[in-house]
C-alpha atoms as a PDB file:
ATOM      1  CA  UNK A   1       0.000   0.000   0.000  1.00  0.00           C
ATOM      2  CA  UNK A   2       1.894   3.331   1.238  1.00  0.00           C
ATOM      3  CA  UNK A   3       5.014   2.249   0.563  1.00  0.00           C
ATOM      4  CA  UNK A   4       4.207   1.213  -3.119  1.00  0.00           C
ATOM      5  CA  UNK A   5       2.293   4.538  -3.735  1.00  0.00           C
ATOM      6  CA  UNK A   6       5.272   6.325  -2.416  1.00  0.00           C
ATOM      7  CA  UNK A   7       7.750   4.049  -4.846  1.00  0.00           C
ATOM      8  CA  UNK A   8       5.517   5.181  -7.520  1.00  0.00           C
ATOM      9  CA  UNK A   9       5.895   9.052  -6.514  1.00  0.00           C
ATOM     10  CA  UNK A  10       9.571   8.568  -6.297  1.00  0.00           C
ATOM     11  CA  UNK A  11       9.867   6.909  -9.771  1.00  0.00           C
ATOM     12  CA  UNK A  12       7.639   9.598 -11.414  1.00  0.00           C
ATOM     13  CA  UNK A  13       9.499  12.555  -9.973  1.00  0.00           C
ATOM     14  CA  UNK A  14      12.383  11.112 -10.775  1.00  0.00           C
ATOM     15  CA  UNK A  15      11.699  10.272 -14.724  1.00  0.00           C
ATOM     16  CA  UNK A  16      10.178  14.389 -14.746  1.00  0.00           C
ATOM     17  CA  UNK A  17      13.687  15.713 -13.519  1.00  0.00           C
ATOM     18  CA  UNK A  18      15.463  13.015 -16.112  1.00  0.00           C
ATOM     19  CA  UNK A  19      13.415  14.562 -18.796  1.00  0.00           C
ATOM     20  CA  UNK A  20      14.448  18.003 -17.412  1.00  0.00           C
ATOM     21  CA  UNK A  21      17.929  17.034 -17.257  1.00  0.00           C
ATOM     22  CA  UNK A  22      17.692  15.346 -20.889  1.00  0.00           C
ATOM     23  CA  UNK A  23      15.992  18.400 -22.408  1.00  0.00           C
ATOM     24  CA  UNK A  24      18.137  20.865 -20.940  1.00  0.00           C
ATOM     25  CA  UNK A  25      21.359  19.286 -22.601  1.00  0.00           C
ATOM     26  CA  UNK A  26      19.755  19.205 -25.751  1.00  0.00           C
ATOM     27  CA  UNK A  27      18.874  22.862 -25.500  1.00  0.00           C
ATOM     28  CA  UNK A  28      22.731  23.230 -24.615  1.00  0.00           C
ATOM     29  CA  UNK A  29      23.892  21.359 -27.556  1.00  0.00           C
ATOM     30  CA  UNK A  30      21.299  23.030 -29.919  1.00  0.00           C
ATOM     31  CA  UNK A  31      22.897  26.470 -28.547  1.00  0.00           C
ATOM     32  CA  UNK A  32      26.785  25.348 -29.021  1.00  0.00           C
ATOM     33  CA  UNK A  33      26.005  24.087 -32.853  1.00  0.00           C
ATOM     34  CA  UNK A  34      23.968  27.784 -33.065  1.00  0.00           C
ATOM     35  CA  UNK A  35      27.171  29.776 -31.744  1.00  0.00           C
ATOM     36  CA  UNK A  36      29.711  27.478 -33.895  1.00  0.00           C
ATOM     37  CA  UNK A  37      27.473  27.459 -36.992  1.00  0.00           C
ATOM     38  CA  UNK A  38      27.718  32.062 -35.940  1.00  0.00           C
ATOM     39  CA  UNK A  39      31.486  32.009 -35.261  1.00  0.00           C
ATOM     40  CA  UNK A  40      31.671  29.758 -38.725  1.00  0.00           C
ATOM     41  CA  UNK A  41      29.852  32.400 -40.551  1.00  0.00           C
ATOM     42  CA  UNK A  42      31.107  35.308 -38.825  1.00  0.00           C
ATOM     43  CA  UNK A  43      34.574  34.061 -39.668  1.00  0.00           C
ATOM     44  CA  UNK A  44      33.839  33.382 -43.548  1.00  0.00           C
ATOM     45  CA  UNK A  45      34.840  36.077 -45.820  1.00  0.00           C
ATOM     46  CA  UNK A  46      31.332  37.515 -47.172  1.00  0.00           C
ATOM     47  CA  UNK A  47      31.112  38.429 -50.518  1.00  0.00           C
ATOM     48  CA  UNK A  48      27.717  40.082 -50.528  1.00  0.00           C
ATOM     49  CA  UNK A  49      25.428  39.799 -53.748  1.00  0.00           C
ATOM     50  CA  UNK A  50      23.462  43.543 -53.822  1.00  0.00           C
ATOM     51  CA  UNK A  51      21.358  44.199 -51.540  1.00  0.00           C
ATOM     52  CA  UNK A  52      19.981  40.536 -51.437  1.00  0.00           C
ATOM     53  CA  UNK A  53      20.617  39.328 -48.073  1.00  0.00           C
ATOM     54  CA  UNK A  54      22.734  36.670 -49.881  1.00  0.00           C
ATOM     55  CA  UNK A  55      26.217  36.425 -49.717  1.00  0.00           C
ATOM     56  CA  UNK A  56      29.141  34.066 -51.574  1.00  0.00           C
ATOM     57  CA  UNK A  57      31.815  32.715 -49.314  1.00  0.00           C
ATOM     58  CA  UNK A  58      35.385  31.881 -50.781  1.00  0.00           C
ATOM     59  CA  UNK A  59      34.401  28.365 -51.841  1.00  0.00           C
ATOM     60  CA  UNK A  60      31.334  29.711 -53.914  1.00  0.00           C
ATOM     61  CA  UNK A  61      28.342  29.221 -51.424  1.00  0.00           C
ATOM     62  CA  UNK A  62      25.631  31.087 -51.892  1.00  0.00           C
ATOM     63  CA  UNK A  63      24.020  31.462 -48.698  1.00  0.00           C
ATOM     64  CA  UNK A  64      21.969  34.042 -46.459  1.00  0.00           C
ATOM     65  CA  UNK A  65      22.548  36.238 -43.614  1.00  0.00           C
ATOM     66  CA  UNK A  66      22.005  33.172 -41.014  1.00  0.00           C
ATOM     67  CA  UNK A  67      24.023  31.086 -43.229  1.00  0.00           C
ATOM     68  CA  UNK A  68      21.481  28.911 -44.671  1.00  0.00           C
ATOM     69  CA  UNK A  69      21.227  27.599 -48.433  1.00  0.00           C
ATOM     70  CA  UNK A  70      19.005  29.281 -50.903  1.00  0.00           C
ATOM     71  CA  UNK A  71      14.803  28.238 -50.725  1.00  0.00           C
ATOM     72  CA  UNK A  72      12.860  29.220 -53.630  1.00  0.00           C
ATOM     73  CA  UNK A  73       9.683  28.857 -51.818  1.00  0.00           C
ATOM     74  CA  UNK A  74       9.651  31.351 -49.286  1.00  0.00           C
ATOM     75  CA  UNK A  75       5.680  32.475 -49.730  1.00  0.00           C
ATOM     76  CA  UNK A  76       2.497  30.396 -50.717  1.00  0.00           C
ATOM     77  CA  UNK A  77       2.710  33.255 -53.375  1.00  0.00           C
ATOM     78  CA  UNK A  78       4.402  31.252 -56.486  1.00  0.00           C
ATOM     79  CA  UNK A  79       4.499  35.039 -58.206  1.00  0.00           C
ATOM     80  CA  UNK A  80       5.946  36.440 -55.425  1.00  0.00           C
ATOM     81  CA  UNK A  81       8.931  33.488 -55.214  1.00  0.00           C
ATOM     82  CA  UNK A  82       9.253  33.824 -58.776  1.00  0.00           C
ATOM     83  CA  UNK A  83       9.674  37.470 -58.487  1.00  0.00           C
ATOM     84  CA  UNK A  84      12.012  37.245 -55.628  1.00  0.00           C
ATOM     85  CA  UNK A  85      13.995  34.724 -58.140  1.00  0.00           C
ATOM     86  CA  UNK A  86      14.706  36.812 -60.894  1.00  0.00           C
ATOM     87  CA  UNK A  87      15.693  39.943 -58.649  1.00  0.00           C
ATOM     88  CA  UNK A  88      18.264  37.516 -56.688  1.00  0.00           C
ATOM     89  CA  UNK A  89      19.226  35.863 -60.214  1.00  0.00           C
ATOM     90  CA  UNK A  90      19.878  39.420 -61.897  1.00  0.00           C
ATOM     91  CA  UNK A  91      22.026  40.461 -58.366  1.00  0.00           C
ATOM     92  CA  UNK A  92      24.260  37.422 -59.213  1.00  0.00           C
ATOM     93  CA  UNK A  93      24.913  38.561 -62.738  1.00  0.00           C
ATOM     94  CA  UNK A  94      26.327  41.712 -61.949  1.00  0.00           C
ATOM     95  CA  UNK A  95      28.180  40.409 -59.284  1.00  0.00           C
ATOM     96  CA  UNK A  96      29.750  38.162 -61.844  1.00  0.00           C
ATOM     97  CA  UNK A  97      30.229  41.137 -64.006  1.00  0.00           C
ATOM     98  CA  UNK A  98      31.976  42.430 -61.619  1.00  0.00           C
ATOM     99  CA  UNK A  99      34.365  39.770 -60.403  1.00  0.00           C
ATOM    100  CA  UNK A 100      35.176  39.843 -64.095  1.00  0.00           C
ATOM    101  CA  UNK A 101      36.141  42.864 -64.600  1.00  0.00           C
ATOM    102  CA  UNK A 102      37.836  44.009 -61.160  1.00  0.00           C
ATOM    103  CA  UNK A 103      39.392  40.693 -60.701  1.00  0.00           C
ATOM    104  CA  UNK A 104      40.115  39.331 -64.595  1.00  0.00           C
ATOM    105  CA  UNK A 105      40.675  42.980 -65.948  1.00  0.00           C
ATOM    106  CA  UNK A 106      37.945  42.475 -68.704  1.00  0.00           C
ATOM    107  CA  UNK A 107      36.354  45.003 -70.225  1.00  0.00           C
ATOM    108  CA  UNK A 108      32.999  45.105 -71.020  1.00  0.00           C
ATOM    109  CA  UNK A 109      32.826  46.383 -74.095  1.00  0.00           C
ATOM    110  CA  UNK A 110      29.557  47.502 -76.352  1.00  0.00           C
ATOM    111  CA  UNK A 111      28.577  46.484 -79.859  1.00  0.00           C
ATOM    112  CA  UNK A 112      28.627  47.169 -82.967  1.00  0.00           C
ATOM    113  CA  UNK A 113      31.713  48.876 -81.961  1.00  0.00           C
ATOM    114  CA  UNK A 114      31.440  52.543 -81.723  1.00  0.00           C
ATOM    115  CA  UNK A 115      27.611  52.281 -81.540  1.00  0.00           C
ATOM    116  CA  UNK A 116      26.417  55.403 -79.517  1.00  0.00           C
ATOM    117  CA  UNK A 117      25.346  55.526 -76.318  1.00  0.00           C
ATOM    118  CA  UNK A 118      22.073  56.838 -76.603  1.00  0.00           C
ATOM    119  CA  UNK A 119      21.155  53.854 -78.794  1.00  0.00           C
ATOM    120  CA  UNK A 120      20.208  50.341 -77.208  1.00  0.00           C
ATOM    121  CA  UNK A 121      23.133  47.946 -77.700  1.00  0.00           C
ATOM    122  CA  UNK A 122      24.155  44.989 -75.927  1.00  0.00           C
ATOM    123  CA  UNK A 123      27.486  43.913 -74.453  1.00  0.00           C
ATOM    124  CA  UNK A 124      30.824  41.348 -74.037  1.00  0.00           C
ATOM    125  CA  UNK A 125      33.396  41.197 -71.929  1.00  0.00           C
ATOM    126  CA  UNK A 126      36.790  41.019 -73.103  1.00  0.00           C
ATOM    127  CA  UNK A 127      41.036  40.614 -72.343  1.00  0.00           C
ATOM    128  CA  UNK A 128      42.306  44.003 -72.652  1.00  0.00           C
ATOM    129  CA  UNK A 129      44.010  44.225 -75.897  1.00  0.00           C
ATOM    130  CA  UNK A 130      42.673  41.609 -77.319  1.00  0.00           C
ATOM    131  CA  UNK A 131      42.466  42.404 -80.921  1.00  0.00           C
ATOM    132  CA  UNK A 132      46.416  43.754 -81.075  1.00  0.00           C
ATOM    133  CA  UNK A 133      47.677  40.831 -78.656  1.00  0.00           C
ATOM    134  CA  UNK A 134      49.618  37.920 -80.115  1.00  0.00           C
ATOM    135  CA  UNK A 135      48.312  35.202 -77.592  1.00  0.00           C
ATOM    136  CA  UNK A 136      45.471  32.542 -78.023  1.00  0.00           C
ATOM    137  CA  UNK A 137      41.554  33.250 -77.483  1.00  0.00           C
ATOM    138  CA  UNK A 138      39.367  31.691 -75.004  1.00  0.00           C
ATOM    139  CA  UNK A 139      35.729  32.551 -76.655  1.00  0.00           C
ATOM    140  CA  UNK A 140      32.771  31.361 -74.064  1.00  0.00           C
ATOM    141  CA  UNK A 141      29.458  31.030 -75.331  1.00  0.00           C
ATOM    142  CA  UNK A 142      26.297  30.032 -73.378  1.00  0.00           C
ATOM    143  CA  UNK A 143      23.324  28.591 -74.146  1.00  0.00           C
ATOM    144  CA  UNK A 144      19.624  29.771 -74.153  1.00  0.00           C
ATOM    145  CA  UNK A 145      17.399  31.549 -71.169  1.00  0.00           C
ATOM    146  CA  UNK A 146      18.247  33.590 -68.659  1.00  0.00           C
ATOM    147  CA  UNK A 147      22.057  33.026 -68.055  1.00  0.00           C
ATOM    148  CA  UNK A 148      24.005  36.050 -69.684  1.00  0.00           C
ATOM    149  CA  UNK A 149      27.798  36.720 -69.796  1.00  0.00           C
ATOM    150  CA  UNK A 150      29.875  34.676 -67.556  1.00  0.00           C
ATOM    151  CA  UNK A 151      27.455  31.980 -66.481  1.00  0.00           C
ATOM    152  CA  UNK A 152      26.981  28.453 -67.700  1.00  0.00           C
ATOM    153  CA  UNK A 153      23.805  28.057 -66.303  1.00  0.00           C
ATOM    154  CA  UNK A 154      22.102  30.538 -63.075  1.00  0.00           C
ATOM    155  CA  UNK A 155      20.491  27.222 -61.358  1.00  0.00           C
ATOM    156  CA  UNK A 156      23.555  26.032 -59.793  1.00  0.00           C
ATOM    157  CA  UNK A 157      24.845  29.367 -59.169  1.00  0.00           C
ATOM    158  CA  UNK A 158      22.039  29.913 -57.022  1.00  0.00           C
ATOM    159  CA  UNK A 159      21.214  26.436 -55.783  1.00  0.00           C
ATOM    160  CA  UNK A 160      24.972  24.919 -54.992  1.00  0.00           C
ATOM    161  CA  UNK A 161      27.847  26.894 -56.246  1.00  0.00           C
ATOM    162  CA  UNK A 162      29.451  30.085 -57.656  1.00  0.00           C
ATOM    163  CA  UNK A 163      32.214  28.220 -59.474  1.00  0.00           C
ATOM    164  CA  UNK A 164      30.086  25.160 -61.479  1.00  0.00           C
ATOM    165  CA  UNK A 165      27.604  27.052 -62.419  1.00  0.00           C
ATOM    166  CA  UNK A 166      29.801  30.141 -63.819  1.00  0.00           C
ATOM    167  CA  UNK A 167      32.537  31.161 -66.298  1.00  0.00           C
ATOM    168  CA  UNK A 168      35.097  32.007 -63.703  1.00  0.00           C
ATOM    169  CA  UNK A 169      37.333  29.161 -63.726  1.00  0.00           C
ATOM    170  CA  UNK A 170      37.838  28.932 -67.134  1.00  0.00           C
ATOM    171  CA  UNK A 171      38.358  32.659 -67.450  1.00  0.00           C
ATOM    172  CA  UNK A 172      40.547  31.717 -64.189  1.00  0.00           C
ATOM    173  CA  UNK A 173      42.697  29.149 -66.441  1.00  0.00           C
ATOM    174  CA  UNK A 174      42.951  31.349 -69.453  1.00  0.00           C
ATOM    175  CA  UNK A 175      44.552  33.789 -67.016  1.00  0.00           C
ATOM    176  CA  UNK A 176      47.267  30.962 -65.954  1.00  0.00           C
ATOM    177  CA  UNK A 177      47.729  30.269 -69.241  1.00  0.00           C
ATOM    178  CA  UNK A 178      48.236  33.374 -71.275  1.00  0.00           C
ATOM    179  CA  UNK A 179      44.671  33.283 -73.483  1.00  0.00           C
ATOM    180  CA  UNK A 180      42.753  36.187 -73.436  1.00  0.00           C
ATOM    181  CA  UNK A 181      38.778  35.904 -72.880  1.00  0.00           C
ATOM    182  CA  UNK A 182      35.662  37.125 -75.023  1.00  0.00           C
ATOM    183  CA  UNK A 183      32.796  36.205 -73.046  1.00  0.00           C
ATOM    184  CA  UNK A 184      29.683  36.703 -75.462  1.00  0.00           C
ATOM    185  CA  UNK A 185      25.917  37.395 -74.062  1.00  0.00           C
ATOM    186  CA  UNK A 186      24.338  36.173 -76.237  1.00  0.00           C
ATOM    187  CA  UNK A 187      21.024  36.251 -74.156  1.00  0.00           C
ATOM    188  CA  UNK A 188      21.533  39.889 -74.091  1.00  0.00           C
ATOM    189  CA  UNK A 189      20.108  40.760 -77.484  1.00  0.00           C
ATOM    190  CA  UNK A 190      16.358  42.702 -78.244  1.00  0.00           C
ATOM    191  CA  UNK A 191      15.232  43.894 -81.785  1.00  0.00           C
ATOM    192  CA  UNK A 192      15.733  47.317 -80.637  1.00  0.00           C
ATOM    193  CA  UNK A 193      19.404  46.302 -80.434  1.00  0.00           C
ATOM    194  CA  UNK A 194      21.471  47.038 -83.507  1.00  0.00           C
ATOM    195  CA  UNK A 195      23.529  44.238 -84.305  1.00  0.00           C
ATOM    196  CA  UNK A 196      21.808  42.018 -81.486  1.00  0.00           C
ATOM    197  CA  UNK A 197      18.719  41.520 -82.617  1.00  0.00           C
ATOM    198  CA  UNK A 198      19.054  37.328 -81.749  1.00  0.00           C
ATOM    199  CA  UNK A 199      21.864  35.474 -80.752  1.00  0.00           C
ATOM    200  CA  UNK A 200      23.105  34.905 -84.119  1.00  0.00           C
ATOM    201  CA  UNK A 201      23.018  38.420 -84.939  1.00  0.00           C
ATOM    202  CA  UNK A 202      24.950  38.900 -81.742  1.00  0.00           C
ATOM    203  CA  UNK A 203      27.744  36.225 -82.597  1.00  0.00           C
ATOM    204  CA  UNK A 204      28.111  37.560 -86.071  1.00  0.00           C
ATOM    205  CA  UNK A 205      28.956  41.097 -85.046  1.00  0.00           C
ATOM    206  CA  UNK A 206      31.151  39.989 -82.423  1.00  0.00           C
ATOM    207  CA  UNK A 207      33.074  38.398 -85.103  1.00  0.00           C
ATOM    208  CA  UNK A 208      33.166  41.031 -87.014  1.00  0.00           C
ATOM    209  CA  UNK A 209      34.614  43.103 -84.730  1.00  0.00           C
ATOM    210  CA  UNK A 210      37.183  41.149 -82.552  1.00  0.00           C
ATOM    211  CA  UNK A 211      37.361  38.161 -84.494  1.00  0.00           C
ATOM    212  CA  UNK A 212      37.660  38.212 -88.082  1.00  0.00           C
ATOM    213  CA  UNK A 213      40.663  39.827 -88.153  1.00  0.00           C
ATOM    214  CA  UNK A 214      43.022  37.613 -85.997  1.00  0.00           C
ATOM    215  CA  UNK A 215      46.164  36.023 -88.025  1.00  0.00           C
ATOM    216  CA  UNK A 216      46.490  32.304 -87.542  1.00  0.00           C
ATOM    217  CA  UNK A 217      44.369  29.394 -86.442  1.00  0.00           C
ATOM    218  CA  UNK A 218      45.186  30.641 -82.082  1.00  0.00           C
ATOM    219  CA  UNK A 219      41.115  30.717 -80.966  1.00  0.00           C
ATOM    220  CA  UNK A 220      39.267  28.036 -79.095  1.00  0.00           C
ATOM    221  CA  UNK A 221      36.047  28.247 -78.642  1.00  0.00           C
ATOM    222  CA  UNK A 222      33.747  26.849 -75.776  1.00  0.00           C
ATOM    223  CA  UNK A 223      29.784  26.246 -76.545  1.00  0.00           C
ATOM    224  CA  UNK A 224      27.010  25.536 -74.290  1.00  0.00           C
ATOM    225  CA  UNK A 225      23.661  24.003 -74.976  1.00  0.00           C
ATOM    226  CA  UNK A 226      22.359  26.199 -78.134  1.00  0.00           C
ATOM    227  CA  UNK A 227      25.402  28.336 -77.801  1.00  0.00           C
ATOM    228  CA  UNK A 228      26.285  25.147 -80.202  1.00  0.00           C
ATOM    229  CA  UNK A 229      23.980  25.727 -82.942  1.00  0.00           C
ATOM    230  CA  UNK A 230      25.061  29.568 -82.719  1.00  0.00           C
ATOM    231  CA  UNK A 231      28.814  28.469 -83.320  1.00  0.00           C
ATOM    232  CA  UNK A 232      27.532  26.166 -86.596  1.00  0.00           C
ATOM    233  CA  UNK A 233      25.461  28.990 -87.568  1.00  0.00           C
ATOM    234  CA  UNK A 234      29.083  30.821 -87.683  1.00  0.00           C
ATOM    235  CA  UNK A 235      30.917  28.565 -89.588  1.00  0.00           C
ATOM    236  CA  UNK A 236      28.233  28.468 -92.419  1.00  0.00           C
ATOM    237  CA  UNK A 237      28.212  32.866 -92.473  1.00  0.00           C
ATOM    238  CA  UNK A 238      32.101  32.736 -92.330  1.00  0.00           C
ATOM    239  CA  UNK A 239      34.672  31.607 -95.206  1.00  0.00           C
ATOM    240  CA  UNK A 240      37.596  31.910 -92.929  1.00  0.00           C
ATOM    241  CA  UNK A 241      36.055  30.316 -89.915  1.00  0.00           C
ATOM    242  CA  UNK A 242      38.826  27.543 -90.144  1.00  0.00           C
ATOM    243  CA  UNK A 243      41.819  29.899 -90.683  1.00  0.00           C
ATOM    244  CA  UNK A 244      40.874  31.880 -87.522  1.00  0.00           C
ATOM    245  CA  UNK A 245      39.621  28.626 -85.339  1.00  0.00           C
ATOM    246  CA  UNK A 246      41.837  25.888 -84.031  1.00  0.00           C
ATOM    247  CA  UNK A 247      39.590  23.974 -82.089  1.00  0.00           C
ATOM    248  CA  UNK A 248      35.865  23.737 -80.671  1.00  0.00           C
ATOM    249  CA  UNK A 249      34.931  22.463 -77.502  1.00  0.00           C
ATOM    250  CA  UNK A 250      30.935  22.154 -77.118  1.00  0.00           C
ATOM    251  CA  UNK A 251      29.267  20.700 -74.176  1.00  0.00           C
ATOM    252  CA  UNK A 252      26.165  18.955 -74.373  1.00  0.00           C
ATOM    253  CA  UNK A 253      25.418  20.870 -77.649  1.00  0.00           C
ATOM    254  CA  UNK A 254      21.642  20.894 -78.965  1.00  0.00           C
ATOM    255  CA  UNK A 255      23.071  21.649 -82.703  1.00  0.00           C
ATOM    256  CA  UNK A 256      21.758  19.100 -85.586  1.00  0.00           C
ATOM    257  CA  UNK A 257      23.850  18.253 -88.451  1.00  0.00           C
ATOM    258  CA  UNK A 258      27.458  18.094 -89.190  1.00  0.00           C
ATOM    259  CA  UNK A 259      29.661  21.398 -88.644  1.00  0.00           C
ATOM    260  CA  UNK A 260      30.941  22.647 -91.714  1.00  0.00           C
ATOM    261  CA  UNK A 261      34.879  22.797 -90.107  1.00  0.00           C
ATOM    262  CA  UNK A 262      36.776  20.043 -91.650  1.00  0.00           C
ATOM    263  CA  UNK A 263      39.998  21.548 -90.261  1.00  0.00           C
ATOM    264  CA  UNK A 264      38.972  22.499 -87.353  1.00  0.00           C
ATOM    265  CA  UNK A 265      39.107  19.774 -84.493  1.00  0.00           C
ATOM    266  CA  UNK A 266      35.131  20.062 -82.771  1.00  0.00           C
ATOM    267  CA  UNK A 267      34.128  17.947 -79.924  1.00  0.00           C
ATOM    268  CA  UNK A 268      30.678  17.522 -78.017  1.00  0.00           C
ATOM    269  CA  UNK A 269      31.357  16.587 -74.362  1.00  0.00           C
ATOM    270  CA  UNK A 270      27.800  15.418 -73.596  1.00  0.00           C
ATOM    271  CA  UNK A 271      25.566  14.481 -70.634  1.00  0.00           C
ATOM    272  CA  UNK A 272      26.601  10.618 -70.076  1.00  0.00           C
ATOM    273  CA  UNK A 273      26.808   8.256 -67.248  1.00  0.00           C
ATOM    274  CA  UNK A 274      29.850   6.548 -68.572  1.00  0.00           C
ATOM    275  CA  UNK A 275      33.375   7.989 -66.990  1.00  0.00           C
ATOM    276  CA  UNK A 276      34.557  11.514 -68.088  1.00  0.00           C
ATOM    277  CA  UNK A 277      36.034  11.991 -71.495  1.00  0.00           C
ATOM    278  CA  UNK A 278      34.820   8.243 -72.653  1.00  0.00           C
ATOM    279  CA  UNK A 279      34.512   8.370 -76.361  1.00  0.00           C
ATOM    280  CA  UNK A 280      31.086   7.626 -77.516  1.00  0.00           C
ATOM    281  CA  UNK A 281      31.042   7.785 -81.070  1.00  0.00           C
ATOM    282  CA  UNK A 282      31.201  10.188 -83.977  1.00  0.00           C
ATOM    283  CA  UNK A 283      27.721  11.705 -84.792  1.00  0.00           C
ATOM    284  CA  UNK A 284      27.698  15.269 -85.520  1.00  0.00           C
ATOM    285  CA  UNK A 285      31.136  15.346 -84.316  1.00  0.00           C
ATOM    286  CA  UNK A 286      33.554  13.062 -82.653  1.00  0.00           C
ATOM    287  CA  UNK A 287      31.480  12.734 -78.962  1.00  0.00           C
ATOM    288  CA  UNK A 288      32.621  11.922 -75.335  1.00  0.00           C
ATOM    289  CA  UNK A 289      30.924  11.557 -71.856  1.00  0.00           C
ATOM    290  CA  UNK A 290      31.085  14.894 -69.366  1.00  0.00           C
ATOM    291  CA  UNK A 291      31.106  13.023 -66.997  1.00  0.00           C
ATOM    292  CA  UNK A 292      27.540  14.016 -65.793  1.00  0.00           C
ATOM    293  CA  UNK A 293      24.036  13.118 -66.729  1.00  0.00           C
ATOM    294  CA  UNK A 294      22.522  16.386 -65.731  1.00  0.00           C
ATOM    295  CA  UNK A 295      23.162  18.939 -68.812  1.00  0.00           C
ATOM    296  CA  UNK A 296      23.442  22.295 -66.659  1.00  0.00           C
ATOM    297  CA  UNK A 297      26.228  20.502 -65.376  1.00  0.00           C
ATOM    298  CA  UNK A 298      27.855  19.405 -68.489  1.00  0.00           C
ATOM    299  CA  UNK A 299      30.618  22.786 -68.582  1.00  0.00           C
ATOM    300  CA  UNK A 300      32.305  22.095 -65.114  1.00  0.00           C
ATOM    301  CA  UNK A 301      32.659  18.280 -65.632  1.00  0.00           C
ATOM    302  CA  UNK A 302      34.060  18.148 -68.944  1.00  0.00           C
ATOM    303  CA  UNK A 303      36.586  21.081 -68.319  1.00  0.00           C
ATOM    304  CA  UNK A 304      39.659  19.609 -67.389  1.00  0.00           C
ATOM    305  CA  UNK A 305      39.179  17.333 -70.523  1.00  0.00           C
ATOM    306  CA  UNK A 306      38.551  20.368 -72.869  1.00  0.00           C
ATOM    307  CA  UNK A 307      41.645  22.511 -71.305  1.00  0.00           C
ATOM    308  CA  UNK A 308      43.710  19.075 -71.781  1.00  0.00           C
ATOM    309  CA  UNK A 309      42.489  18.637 -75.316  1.00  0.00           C
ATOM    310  CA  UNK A 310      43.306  22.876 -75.842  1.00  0.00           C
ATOM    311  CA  UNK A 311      46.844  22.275 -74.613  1.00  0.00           C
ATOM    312  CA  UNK A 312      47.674  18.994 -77.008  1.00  0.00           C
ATOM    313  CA  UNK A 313      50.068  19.962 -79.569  1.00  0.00           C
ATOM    314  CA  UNK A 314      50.295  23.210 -78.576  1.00  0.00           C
ATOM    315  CA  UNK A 315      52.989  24.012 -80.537  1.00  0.00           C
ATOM    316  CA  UNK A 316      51.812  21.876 -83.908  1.00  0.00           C
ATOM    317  CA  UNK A 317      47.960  23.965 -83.466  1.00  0.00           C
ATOM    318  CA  UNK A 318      49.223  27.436 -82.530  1.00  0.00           C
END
């Protein structure tokens, strides 16, 4: 009787200040990872993307003020997300801009050149000098959408990392190596735009004006997606396509039919599951494996490949 009632009283006060005990050290440990994940953040160096709230860190996270990954859905409002998209999506692309130009030294240039600037034109960024300098020619294309100069594709940018998703490290390796860089935008292009009025229109007068002109076969060209079919549409508007080009690297290119280049080496790094740089046959062109099934992706994991294939024979193809 009483002292099994009391046994139970004991047992129950004791599992309540267990329970206490057991929640308070999780509300501890909750606090410690809270100030480590703040000391980690406050310690990162913060590259801040407008006035976003978002931030890059060295590596090429894009994260927020409390350090936390980028959610699309942030309102039961898919408008308002959407909206909240683009304005974070056109804050990355000038801070790319940027990190081109005041880290690379490009120069973002307007065309036709010597268009006025009261008239709507679009833009490239290129190597300072490029037209009088002697050294080889990184040209970067992208494909279709949203993604303008200096980005492969805006999804990973904003969803894993700076560095996949952009231009940078090959504009980063043409800088170790002595090429210069013409980044087109080809996205960047309106039919109020002289000389952009489509992508095509936009390739064809950056030939003109940095391009058709350079002595010996010393450019390589990278192609995206449809940047792919805007390179093919180049070779069939340009006689001297193959004297200018040495080689073309496309990855996962949406282009149809052969590219009128006999001597001029092309090859489509496409989305695959097989190993990276796995030859898989000669369609269009001579085709290998990325090294990724997910096309966005296609750029980054094929481009140790393509600057391995740009260096071979560097002396016989430049």
């Amino acid at each position: 009787g009483i002292n099994a009632e009391y046994g139970k009283q004991w047992y129950q006060r004791r599992v309540r200040v267990m329970d206490e005990d057991n929640h308070e050290a999780a509300v501890e440990e909750e606090e410690n990872k809270t100030t480590a994940r703040e000391e980690q953040i406050s310690s990162t160096v913060k590259l801040a993307v407008g006035d976003t709230g978002f931030y890059f860190t060295e590596s090429g996270e894009f994260l927020d003020e409390n350090g936390s990954k980028f959610q699309f859905a942030v309102s039961d409002n898919h408008a308002d997300n959407q909206s909240r998209y683009e304005k974070i999506g056109d804050a990355v692309t000038e801070y790319i801009y940027t990190v081109m130009e005041e880290k690379y030294g490009l120069r973002r240039i307007h065309i036709p050149i010597g268009v006025e600037e009261s008239q709507p034109s679009s833009f490239v960024f290129v190597s300072n000098k490029f037209k009088d300098s002697a050294n080889k020619k990184l040209v970067l294309i992208n494909g279709s959408g949203a993604v303008k100069a200096g980005q492969w594709a805006r999804s990973i940018i904003v969803n894993d990392n700076l560095y996949p998703g952009s231009m940078l490290p090959y504009i980063k390796w043409a800088a170790e190596n002595e090429f210069d860089v013409l980044a087109l935008n080809t996205n960047e292009c309106g039919s109020e735009m002289n000389g952009s009025q489509t992508p095509f229109d936009h390739a064809q007068t950056v030939w003109d004006d940095f391009l058709s002109a350079v002595q010996d076969k010393i450019v390589f060209i990278v192609a995206h997606s449809f940047g792919g079919v805007v390179v093919q549409k180049l070779t069939k508007g340009n006689s001297n396509f193959e004297d200018i080009v040495s080689k073309v690297a496309f990855t996962d290119s949406v282009h149809m039919g052969k590219i009128r280049c006999d001597s001029t080496p092309c090859i489509n790094w496409v989305s695959s599951s097989k190993p990276a740089d796995t030859h898989l046959g000669d369609g269009w062109c001579e085709m290998r494996s990325a090294g990724s099934t997910k096309h966005p992706w296609t750029s980054h994991s094929a481009m140790n490949h393509i600057f391995d294939w740009f260096m071979e024979n560097e002396n016989k193809d430049v």
